[in-house]
C-alpha atoms as a PDB file:
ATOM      1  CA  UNK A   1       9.605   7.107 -16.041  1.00  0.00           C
ATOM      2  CA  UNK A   2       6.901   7.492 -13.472  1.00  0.00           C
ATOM      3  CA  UNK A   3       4.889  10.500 -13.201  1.00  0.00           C
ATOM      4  CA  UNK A   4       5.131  10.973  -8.984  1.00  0.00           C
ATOM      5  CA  UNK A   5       2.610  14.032  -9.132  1.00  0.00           C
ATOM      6  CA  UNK A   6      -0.237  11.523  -7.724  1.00  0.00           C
ATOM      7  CA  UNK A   7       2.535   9.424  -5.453  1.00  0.00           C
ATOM      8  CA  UNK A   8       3.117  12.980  -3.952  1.00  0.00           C
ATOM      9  CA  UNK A   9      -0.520  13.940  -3.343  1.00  0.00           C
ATOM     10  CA  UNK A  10      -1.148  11.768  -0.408  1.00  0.00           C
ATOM     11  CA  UNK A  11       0.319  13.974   2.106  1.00  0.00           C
ATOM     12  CA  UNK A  12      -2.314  16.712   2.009  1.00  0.00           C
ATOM     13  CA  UNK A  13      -4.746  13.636   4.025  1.00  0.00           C
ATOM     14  CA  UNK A  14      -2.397  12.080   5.870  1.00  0.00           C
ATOM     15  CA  UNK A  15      -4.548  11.969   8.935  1.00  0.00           C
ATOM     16  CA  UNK A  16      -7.632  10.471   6.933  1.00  0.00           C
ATOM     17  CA  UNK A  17      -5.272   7.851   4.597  1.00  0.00           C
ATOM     18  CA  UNK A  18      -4.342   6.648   8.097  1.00  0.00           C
ATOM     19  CA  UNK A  19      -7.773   6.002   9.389  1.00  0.00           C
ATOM     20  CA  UNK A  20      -9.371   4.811   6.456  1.00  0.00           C
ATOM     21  CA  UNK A  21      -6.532   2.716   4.282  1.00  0.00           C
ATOM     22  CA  UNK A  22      -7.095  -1.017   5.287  1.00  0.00           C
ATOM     23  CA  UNK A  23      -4.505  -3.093   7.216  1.00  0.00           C
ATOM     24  CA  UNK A  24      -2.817  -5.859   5.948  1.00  0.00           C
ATOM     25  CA  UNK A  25      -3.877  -9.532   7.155  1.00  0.00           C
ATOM     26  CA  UNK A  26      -1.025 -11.081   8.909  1.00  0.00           C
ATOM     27  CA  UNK A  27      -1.195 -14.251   7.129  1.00  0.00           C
ATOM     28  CA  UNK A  28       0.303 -12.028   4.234  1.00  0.00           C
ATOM     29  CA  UNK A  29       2.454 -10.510   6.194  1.00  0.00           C
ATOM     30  CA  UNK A  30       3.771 -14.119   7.418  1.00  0.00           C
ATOM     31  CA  UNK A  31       4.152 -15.416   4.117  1.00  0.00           C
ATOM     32  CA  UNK A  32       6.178 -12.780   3.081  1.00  0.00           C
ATOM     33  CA  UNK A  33       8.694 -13.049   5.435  1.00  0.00           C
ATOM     34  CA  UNK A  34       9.439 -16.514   4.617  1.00  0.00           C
ATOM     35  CA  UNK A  35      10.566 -18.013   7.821  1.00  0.00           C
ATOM     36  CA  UNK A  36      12.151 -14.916   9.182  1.00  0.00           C
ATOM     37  CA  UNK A  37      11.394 -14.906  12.369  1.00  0.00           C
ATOM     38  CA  UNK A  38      13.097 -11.305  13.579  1.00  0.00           C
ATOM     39  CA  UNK A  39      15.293  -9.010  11.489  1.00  0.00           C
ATOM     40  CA  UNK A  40      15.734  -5.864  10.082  1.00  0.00           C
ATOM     41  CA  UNK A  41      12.747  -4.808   8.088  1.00  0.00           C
ATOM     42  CA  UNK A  42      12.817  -1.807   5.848  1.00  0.00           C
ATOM     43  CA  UNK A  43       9.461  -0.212   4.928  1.00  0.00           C
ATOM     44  CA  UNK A  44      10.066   1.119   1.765  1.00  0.00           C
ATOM     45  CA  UNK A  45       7.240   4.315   0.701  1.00  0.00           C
ATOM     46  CA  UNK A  46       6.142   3.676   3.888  1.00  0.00           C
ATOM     47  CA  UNK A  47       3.423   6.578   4.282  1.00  0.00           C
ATOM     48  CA  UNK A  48       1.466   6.622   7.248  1.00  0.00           C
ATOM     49  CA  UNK A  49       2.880   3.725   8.740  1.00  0.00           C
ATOM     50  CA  UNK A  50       0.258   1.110   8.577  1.00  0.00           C
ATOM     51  CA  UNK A  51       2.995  -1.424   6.917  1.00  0.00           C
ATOM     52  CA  UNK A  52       5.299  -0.622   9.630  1.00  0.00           C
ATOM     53  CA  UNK A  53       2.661  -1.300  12.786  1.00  0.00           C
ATOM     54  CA  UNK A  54       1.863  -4.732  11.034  1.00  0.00           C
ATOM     55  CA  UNK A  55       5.409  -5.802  10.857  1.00  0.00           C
ATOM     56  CA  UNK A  56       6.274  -4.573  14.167  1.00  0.00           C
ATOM     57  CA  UNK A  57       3.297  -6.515  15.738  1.00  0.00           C
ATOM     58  CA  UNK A  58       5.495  -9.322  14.615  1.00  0.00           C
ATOM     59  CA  UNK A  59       8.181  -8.726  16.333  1.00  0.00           C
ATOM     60  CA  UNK A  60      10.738  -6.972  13.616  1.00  0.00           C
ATOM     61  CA  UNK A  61      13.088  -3.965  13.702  1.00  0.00           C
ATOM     62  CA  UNK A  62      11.400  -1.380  11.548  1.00  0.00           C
ATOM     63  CA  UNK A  63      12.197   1.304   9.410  1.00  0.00           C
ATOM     64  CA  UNK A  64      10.462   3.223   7.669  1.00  0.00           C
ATOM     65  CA  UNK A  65      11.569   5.547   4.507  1.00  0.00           C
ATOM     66  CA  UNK A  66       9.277   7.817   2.805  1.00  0.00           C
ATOM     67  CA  UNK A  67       9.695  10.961   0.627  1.00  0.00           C
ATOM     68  CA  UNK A  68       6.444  12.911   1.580  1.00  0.00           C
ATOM     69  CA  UNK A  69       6.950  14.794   4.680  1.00  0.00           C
ATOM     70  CA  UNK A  70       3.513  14.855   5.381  1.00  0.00           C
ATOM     71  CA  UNK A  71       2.874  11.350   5.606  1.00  0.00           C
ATOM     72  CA  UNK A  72       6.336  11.374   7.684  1.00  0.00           C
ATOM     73  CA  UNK A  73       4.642  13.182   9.923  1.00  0.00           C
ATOM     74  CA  UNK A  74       1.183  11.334  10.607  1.00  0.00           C
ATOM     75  CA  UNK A  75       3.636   8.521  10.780  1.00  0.00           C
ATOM     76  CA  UNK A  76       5.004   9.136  13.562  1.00  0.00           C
ATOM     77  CA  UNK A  77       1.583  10.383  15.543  1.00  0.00           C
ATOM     78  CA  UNK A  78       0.666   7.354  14.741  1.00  0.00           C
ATOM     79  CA  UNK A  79       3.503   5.105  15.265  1.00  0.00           C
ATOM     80  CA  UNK A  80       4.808   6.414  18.441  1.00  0.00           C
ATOM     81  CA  UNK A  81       8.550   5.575  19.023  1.00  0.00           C
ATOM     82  CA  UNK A  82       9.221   5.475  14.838  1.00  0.00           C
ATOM     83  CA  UNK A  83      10.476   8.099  12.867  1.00  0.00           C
ATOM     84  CA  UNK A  84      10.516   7.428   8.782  1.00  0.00           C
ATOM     85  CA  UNK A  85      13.530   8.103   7.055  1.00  0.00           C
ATOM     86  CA  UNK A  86      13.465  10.494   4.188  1.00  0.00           C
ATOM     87  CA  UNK A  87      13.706   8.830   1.312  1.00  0.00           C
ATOM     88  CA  UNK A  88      13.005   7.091  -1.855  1.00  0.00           C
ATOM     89  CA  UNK A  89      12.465   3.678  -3.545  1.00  0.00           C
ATOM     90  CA  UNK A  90      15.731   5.168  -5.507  1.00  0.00           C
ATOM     91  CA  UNK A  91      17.560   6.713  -2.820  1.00  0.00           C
ATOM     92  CA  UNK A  92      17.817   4.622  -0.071  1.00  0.00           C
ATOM     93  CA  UNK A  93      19.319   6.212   2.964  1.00  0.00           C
ATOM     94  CA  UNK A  94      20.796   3.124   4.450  1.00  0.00           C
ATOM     95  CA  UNK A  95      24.343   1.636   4.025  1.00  0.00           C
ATOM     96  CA  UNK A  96      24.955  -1.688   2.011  1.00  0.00           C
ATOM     97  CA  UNK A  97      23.279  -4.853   3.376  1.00  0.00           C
ATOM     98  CA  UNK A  98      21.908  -3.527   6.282  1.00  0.00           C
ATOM     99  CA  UNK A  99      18.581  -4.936   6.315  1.00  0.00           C
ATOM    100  CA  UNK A 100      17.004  -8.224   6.241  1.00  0.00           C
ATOM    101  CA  UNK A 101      13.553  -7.607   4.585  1.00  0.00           C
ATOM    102  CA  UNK A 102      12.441  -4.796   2.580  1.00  0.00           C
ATOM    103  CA  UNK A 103       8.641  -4.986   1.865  1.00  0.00           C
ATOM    104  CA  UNK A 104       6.492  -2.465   0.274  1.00  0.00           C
ATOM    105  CA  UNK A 105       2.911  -1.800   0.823  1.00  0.00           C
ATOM    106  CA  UNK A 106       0.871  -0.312  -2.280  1.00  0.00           C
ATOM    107  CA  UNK A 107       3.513   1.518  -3.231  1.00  0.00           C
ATOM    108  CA  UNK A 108       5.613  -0.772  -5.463  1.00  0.00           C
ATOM    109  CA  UNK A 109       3.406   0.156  -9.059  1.00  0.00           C
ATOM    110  CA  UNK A 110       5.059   4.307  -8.152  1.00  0.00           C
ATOM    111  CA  UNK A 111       8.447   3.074  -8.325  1.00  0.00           C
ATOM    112  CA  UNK A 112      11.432   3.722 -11.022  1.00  0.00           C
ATOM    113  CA  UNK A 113      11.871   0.151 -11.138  1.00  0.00           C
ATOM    114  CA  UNK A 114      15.289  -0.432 -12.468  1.00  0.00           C
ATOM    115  CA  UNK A 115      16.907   1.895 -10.270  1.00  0.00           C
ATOM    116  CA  UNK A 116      14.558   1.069  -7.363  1.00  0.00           C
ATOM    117  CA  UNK A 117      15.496  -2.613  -7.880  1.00  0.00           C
ATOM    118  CA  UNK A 118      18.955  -2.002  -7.277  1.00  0.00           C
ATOM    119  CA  UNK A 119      18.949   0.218  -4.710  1.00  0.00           C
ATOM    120  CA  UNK A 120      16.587  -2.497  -2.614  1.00  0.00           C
ATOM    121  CA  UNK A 121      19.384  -5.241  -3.508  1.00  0.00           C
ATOM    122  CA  UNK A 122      21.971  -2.513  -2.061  1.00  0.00           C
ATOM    123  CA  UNK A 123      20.342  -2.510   1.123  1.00  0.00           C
ATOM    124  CA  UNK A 124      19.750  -6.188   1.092  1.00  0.00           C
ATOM    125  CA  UNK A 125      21.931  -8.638   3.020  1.00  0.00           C
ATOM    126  CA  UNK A 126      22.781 -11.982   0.296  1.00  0.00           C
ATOM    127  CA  UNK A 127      19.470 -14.064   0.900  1.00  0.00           C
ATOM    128  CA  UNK A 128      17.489 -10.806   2.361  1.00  0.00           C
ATOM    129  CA  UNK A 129      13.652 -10.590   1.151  1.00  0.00           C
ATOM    130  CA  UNK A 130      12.207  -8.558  -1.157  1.00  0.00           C
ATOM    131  CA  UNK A 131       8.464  -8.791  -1.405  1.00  0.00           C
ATOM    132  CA  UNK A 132       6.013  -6.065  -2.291  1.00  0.00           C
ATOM    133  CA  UNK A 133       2.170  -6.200  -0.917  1.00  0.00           C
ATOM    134  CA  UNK A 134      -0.646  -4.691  -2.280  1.00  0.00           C
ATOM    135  CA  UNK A 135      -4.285  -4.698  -0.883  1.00  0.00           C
ATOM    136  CA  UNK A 136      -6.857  -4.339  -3.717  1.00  0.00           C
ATOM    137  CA  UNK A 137     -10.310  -3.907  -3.765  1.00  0.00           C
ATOM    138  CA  UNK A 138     -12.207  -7.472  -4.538  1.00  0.00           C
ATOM    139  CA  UNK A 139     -14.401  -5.956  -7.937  1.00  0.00           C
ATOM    140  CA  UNK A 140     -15.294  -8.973  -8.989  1.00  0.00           C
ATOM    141  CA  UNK A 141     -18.168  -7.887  -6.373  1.00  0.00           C
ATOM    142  CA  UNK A 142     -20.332  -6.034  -8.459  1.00  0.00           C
ATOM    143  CA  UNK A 143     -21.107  -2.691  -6.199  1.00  0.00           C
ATOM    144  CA  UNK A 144     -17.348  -2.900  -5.402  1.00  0.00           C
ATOM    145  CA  UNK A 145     -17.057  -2.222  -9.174  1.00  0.00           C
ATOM    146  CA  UNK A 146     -19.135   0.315  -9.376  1.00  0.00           C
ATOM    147  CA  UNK A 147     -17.203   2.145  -6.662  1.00  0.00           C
ATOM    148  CA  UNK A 148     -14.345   1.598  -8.968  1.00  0.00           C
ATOM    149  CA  UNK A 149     -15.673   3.123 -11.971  1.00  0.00           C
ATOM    150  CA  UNK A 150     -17.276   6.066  -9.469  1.00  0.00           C
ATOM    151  CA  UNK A 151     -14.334   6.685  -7.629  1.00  0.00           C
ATOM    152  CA  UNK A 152     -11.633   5.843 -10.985  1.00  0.00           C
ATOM    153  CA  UNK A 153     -10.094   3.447  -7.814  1.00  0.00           C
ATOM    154  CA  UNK A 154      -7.305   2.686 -10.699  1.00  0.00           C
ATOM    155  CA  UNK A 155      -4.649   0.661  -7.947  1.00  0.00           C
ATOM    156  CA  UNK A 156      -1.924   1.297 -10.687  1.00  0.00           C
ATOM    157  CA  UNK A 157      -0.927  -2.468 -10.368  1.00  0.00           C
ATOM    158  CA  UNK A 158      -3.020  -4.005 -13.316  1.00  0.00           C
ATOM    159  CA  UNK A 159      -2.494  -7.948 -13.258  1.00  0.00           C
ATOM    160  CA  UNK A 160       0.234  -7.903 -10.944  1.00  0.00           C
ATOM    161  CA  UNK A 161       1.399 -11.508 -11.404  1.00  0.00           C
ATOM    162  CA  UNK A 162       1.512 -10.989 -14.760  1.00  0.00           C
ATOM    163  CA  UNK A 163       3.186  -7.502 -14.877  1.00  0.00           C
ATOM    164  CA  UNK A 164       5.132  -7.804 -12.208  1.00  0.00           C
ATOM    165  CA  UNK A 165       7.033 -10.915 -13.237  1.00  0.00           C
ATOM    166  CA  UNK A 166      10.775  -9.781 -12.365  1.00  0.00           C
ATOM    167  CA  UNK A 167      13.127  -8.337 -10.214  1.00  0.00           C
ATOM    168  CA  UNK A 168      16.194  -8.011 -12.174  1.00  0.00           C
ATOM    169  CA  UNK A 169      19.324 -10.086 -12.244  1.00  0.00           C
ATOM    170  CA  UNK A 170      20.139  -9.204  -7.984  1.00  0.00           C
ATOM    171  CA  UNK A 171      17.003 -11.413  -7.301  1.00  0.00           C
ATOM    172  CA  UNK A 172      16.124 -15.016  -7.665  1.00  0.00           C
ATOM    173  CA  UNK A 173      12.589 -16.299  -8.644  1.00  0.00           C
ATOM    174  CA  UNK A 174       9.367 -14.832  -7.604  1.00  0.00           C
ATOM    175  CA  UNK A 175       6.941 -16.301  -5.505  1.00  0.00           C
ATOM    176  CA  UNK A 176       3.354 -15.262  -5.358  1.00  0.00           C
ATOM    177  CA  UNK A 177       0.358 -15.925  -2.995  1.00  0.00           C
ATOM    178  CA  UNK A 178      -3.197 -14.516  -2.716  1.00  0.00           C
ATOM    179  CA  UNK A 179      -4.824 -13.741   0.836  1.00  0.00           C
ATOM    180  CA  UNK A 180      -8.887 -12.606   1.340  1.00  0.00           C
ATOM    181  CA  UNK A 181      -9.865  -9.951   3.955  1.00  0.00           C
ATOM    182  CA  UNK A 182     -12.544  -7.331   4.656  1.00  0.00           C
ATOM    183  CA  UNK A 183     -12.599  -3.848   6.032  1.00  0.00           C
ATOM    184  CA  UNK A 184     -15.985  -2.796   7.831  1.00  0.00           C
ATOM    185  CA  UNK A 185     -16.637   0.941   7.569  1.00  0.00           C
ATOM    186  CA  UNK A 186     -19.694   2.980   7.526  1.00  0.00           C
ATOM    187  CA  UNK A 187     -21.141   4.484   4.723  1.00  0.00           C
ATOM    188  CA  UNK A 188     -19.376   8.066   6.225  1.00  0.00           C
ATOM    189  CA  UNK A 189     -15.645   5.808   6.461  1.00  0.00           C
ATOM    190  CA  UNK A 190     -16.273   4.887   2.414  1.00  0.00           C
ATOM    191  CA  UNK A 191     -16.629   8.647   1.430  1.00  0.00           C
ATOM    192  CA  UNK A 192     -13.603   9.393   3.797  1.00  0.00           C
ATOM    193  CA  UNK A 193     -11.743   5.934   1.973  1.00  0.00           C
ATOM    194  CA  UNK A 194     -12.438   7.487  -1.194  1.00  0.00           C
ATOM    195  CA  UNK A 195     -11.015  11.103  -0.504  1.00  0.00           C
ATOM    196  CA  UNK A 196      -7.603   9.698   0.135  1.00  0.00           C
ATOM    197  CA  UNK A 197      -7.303   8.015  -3.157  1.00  0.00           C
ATOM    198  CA  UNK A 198      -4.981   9.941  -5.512  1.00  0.00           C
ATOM    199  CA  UNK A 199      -7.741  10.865  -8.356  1.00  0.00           C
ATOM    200  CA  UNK A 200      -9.633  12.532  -5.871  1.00  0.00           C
ATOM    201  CA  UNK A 201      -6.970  14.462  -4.229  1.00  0.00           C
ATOM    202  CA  UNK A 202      -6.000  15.986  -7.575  1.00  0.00           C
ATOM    203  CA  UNK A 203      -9.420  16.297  -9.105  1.00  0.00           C
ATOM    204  CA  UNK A 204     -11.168  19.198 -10.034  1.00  0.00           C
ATOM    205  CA  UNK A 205     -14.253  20.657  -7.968  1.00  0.00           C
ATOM    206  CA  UNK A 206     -16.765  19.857 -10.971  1.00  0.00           C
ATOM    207  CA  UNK A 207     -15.119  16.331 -10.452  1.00  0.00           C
ATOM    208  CA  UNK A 208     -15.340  16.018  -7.244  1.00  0.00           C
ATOM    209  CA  UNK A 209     -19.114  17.253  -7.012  1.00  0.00           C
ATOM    210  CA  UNK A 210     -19.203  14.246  -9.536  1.00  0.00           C
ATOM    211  CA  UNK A 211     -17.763  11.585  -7.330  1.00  0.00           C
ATOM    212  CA  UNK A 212     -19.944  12.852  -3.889  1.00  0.00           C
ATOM    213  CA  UNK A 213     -23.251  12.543  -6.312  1.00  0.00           C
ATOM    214  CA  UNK A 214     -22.702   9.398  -7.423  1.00  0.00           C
ATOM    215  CA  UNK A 215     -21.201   7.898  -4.872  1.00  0.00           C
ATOM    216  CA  UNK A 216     -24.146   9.155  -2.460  1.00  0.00           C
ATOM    217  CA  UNK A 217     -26.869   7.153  -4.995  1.00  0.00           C
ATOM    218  CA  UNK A 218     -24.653   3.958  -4.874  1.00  0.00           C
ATOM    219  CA  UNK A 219     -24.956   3.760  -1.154  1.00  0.00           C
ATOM    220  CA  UNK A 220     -28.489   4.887  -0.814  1.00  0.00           C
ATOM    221  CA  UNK A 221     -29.907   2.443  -3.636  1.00  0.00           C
ATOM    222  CA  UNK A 222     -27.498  -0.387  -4.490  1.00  0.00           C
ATOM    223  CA  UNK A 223     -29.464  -3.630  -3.177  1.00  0.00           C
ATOM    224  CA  UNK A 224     -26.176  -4.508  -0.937  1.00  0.00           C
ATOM    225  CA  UNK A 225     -25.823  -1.247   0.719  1.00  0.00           C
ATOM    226  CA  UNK A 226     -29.201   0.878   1.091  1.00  0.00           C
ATOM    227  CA  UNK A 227     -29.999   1.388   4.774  1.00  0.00           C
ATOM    228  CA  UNK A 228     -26.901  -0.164   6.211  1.00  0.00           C
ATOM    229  CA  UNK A 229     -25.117   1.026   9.337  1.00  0.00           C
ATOM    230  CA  UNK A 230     -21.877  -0.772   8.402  1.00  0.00           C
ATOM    231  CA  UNK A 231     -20.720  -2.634   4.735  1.00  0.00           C
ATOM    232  CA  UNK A 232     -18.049  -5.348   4.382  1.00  0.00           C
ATOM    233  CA  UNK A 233     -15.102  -4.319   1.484  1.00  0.00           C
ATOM    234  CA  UNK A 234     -13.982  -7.216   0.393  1.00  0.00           C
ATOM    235  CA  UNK A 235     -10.001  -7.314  -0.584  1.00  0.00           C
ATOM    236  CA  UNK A 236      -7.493  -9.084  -2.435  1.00  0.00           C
ATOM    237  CA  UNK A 237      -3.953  -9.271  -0.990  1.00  0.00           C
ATOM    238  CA  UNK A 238      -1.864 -10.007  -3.169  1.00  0.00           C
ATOM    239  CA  UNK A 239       2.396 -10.894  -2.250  1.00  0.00           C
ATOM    240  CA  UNK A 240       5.112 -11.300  -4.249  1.00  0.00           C
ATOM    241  CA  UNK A 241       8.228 -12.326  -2.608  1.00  0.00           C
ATOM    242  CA  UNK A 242      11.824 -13.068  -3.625  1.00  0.00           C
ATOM    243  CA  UNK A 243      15.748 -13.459  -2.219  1.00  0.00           C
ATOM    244  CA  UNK A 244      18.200 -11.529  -2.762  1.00  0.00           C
ATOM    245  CA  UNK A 245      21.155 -13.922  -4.869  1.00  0.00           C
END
């Protein structure tokens, strides 16, 4: 079973996981879709809506589903003209084969898989995509480590190619692909980054006080950062597509 208490905390920075989360390259987004040009697109844990704005930018029918209300909510400030869907990777609130896609953005390593995988195949027209996305920090950059190991930036994914290896009987064969991308923020836009990550919304003040300290000394004395207006995070997408049988 999956402990949700951290999938759950995100709500109470909606506003900040918005602005700070990075977007997803839309040559991932492109390979994902497989050829589908327009369709149906559910956005499954959809939180703030960054996911949905990519797809949509492409030219698809979105919608969204997530169970937080909070993140509902900045969803739809953000995305004007989209409401989310409450809802679950488990409790779908769609009828039988009504969508085309269903793609999930960081979210897919907070599912129940087994029932989440059928409920997605429920929803899923015969031949409909599955394919989950995840943007992950690049640490085989050393200070982007070291943020890591500040931060405890655990993406809950592990080696997703490896982990992540099956759908269940509904779906055929998974493909995989890898796409490179970087975020520019300011030293400020890291600290905000890091207070929307789920370790630090649930942490304790002493902590926390932890994380500003040494997170302040990484940025004022790592060789790569010290005296920088702006830094590059580099990321990893990684995409992991299949069809519905």
């Amino acid at each position: 079973m999956v402990d949700h208490t951290h999938a759950l905390s995100f709500g109470a920075a909606a506003s900040d996981y918005d602005r700070f989360r990075p977007r997803y390259p839309e040559a991932a987004l492109r390979w994902a879709f497989d050829g589908l040009s327009s369709g149906r697109v559910v956005d499954l844990g959809a939180g703030t809506g960054i996911l949905t704005r990519g797809v949509q930018a492409l030219g698809h029918q979105v919608v969204p589903v997530e169970p937080d209300p909070g993140m509902r909510a900045q969803l739809a400030d953000s995305t004007p003209g989209t409401t989310a869907l409450a809802g679950s990777a488990e409790a779908v609130p769609l009828p039988d084969a009504a969508a085309d896609a269903v793609l999930v953005g960081t979210a897919y390593h907070w599912f129940d898989q087994e029932p989440a995988h059928a409920e997605i195949a429920r929803v899923l027209r015969p031949g409909g995509i599955f394919a989950p996305i995840w943007n992950i920090r690049d640490d085989r950059v050393e200070w982007v480590a070291e943020l890591g190991r500040i931060a405890h930036l655990d993406d809950k994914s592990g080696n997703i190619m490896v982990k992540y290896a099956d759908f269940g009987p509904a779906f055929g064969a998974i493909e995989t692909r890898e796409f490179a991308h970087r975020t520019t923020l300011t030293p400020d836009e890291v600290r905000g980054m890091i207070r929307t990550r789920s370790y630090w919304l649930t942490a304790s003040d002493t902590d926390r006080q932890r994380v500003e300290r040494e997170l302040t000394d990484l940025l004022a004395t790592h060789p790569d950062l010290a005296g920088r207006e702006t830094v590059e995070l580099p990321y990893r997408t990684l995409v992991l597509r299949a069809r519905r049988r």
